[in-house]
Protein backbone atom coordinates (compact mmCIF):
# COMPACT_ATOMS: atom_id res chain seq x y z
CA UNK A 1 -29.60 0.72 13.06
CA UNK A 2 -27.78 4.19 13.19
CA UNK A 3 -25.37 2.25 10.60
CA UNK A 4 -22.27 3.10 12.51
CA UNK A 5 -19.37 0.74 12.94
CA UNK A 6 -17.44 0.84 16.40
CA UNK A 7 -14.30 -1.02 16.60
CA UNK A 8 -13.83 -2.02 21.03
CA UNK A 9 -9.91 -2.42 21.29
CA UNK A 10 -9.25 -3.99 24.89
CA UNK A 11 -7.53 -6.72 25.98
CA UNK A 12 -10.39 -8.07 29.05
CA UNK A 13 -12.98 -9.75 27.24
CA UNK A 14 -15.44 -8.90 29.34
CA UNK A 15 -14.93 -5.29 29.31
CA UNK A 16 -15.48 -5.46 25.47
CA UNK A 17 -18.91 -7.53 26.20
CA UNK A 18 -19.89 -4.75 28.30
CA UNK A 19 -19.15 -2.50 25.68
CA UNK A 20 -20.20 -4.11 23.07
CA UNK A 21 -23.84 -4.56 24.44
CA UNK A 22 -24.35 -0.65 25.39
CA UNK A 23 -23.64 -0.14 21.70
CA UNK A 24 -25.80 -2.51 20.57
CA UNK A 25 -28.29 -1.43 22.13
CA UNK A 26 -28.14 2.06 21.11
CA UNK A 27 -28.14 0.51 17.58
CA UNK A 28 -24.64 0.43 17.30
CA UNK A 29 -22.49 -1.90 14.96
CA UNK A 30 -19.67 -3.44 16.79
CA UNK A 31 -15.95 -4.93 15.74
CA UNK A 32 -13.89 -6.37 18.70
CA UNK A 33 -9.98 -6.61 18.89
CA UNK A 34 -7.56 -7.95 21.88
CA UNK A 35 -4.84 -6.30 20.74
CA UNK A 36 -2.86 -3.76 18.10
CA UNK A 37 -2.32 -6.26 15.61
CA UNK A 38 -5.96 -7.56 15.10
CA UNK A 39 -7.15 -4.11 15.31
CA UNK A 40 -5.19 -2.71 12.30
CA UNK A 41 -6.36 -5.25 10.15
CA UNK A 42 -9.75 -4.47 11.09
CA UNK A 43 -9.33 -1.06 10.73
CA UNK A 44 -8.06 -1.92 7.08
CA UNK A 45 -10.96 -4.18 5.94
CA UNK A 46 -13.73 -2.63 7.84
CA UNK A 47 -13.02 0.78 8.17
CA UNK A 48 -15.17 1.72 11.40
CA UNK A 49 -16.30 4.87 11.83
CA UNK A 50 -15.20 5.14 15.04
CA UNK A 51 -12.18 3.14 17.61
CA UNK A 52 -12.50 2.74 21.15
CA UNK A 53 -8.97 1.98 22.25
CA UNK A 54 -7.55 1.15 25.34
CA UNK A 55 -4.62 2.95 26.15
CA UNK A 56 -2.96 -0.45 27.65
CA UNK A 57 -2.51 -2.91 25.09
CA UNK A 58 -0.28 -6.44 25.32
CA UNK A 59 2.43 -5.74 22.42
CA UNK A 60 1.95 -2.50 21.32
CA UNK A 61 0.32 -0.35 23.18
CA UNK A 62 -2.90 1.46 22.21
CA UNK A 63 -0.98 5.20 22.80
CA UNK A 64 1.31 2.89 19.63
CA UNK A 65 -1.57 2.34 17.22
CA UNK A 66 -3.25 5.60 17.67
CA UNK A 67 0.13 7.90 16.94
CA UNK A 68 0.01 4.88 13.75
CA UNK A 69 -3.22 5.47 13.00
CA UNK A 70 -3.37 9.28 12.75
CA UNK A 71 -0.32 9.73 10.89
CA UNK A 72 -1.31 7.47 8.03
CA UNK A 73 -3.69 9.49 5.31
CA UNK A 74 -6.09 6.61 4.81
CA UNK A 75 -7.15 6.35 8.41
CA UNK A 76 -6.15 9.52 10.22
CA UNK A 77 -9.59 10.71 9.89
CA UNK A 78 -11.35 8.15 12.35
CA UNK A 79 -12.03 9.28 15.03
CA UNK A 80 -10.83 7.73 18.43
CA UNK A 81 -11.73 7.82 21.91
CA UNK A 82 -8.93 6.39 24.57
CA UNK A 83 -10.40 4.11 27.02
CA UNK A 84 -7.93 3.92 30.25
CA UNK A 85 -7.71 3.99 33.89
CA UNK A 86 -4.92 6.25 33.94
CA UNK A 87 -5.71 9.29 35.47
CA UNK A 88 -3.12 11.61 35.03
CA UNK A 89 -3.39 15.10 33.12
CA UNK A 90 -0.51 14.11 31.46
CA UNK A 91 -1.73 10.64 30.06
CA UNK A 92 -4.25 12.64 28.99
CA UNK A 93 -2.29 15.29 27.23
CA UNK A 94 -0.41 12.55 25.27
CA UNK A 95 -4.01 11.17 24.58
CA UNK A 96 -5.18 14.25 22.79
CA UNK A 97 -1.62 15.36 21.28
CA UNK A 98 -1.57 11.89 19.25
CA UNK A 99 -4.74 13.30 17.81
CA UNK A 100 -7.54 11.09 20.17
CA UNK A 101 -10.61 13.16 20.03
CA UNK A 102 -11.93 12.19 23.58
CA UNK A 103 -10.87 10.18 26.63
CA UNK A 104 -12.87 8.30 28.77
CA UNK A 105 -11.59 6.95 32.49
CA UNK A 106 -12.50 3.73 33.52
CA UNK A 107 -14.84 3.23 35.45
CA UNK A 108 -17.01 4.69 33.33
CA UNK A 109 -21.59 4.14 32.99
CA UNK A 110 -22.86 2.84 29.69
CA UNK A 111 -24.82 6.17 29.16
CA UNK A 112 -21.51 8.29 29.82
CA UNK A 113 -20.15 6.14 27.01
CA UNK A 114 -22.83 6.21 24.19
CA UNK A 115 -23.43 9.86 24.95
CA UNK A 116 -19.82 10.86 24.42
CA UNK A 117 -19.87 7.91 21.68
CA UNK A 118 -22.33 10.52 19.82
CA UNK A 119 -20.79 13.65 20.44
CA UNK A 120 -17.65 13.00 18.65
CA UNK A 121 -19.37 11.04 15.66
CA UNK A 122 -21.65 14.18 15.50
CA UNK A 123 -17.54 16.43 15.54
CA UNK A 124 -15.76 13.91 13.14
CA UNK A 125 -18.61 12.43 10.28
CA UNK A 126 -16.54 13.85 7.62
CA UNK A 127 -18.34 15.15 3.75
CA UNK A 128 -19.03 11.84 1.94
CA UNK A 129 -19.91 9.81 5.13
CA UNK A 130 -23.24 11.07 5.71
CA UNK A 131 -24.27 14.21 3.34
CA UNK A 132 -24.50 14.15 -0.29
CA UNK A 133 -21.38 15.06 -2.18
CA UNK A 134 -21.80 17.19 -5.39
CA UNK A 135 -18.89 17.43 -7.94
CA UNK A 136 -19.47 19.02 -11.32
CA UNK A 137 -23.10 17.39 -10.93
CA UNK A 138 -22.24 14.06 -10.29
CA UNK A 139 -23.72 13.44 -6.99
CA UNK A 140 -23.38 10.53 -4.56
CA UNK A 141 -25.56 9.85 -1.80
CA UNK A 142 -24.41 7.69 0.74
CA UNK A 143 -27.81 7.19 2.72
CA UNK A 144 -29.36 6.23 -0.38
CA UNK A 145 -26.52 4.47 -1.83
CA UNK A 146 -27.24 6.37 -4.97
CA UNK A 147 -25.32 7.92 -7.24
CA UNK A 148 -26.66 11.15 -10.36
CA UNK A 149 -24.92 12.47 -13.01
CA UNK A 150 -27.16 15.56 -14.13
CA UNK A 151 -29.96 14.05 -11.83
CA UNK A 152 -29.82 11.01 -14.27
CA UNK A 153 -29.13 7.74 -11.96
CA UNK A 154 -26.02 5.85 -12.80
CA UNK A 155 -26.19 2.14 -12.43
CA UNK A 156 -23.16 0.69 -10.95
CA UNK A 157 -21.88 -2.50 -9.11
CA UNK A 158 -20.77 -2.09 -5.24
CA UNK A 159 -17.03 -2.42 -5.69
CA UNK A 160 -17.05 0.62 -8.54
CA UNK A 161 -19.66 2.97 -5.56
CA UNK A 162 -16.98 2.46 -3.29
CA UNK A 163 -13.63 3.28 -5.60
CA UNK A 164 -15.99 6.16 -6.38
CA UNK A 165 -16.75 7.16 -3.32
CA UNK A 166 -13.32 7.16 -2.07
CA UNK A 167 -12.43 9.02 -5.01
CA UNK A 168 -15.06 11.86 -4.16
CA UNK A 169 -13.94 11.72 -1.35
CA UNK A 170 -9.77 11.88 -1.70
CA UNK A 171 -9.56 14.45 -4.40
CA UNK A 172 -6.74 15.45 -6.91
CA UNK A 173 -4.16 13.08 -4.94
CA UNK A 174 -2.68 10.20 -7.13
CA UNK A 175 -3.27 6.67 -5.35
CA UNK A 176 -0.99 3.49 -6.80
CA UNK A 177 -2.98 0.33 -7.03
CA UNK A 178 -1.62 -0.85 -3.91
CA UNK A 179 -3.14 1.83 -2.29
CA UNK A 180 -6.98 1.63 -3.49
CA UNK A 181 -6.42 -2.05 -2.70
CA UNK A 182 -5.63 -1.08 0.37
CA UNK A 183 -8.67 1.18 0.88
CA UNK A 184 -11.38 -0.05 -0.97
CA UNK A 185 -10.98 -3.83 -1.07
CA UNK A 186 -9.25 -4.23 2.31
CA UNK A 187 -5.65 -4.92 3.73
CA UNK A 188 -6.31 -8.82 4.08
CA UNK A 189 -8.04 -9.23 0.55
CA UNK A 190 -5.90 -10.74 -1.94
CA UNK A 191 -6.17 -9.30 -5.51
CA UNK A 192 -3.95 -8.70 -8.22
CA UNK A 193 -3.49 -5.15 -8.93
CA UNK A 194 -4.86 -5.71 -12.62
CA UNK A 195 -7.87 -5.76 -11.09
CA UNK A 196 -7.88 -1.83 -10.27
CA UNK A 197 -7.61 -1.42 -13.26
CA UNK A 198 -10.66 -3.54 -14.49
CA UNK A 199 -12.66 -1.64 -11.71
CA UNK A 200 -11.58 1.65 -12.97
CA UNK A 201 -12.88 1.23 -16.60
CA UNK A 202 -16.33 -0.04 -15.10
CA UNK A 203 -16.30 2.83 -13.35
CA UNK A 204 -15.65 5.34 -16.00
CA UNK A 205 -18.02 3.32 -18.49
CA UNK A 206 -20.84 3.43 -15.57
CA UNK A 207 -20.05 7.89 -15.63
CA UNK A 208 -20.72 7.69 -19.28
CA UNK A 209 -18.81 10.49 -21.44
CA UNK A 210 -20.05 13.62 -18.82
CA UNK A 211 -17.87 12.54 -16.05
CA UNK A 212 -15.27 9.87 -16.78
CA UNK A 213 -12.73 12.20 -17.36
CA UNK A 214 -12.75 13.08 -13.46
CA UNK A 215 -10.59 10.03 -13.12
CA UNK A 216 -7.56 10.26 -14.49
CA UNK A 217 -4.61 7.90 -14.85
CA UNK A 218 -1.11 9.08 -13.90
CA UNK A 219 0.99 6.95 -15.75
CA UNK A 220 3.76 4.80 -13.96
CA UNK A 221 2.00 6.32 -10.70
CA UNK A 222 -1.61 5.07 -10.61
CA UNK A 223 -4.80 6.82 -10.57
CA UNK A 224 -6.47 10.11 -9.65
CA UNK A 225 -9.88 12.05 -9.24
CA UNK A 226 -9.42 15.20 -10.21
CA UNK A 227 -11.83 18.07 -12.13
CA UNK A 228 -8.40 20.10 -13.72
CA UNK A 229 -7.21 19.00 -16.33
CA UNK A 230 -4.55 15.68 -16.10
């Protein structure tokens, strides 16, 4: 498996199927949506690493969720690829001013799609995703699912990799509870916010004394990951 998630957003089952079994095949991972709606929530709980999105969309259209998408911090940077039969430069303009990173016009081959598929994955894998992140020599490793503090390994539980990870990842901005709920745990998994909070001083025991300090608490705001001082 290339361990890449690909969420298909369109509303004809059967063009998803298609889809969905080029991508498989190329060792692909895939989510399927019918509409806006059920795609956001994936987005939120699954966090693919890629969105094909049709650009017509019962409810809101796809054009809707993308502009949605892109302007919110915690998924702007996934990348998307409109899927439409519109043909018109300036569909396509729109497209790419919303912030889509490719467009694809239907009818389009299987090949066309998983080669393009790769291109902008290969543009848009952003630091953290795929390469080893190194801050003050703690080091995570996301292929390995490993993570170093002065090449010693630290021995952590899955939900304190990922708060760490998306810490590494979302430096020296404060994030309220609501928010790394939002991120880490998922939009449609419901926790109290006290549990940040028990996460975060797992966390901080599991960096030991050399790096706890990178995570900082804001008080009456939330939490940060930050090497300057608090």
């Amino acid at each position: 498996m290339t361990g890449k998630t690909v969420l298909i957003v369109d509303d004809e089952a059967p063009i998803r199927e298609m889809i969905a079994v080029a991508l498989e095949m190329a060792d692909y991972h895939c989510l399927e949506a019918s509409d806006a709606r059920q795609a956001h929530s994936l987005v939120i709980d699954h966090s693919p690493d890629l969105i094909l999105l049709d650009w017509m969309l019962p409810g809101t259209s796809g054009i809707e969720l993308a502009r949605r998408l892109k302007k919110d911090e915690g998924t702007s940077e996934i990348p998307i690829i409109m899927l439409t039969a519109k043909t018109e430069e300036d569909n396509k303009i729109q497209g790419l001013e919303i912030g889509a990173d490719d467009y694809i016009t239907k009818p389009f081959s299987p090949r066309e799609l998983v080669a393009r598929l790769k291109a902008v994955l290969r543009r848009a894998t952003p630091q953290g995703k795929e390469s080893p992140i190194d801050i003050d020599g703690l080091i995570l490793d996301p292929v390995g699912h490993r993570v170093t503090s002065d090449n010693q390994p630290l021995t952590m539980g899955p939900t304190e990799y990922r708060l760490l990870q998306f810490f590494m990842t979302h430096q020296d901005r404060v994030y309220t509870r609501t928010q790394l709920l939002d991120h880490v745990w998922g939009g449609n998994v419901y926790v109290e916010e006290r549990t940040v909070d028990v996460h975060i001083r797992r966390l901080r025991k599991a960096l030991g004394s050399r790096h706890e300090h990178l995570i900082q608490t804001v008080r009456g705001a939330g939490y940060r990951f930050s090497t300057k001082a608090a």
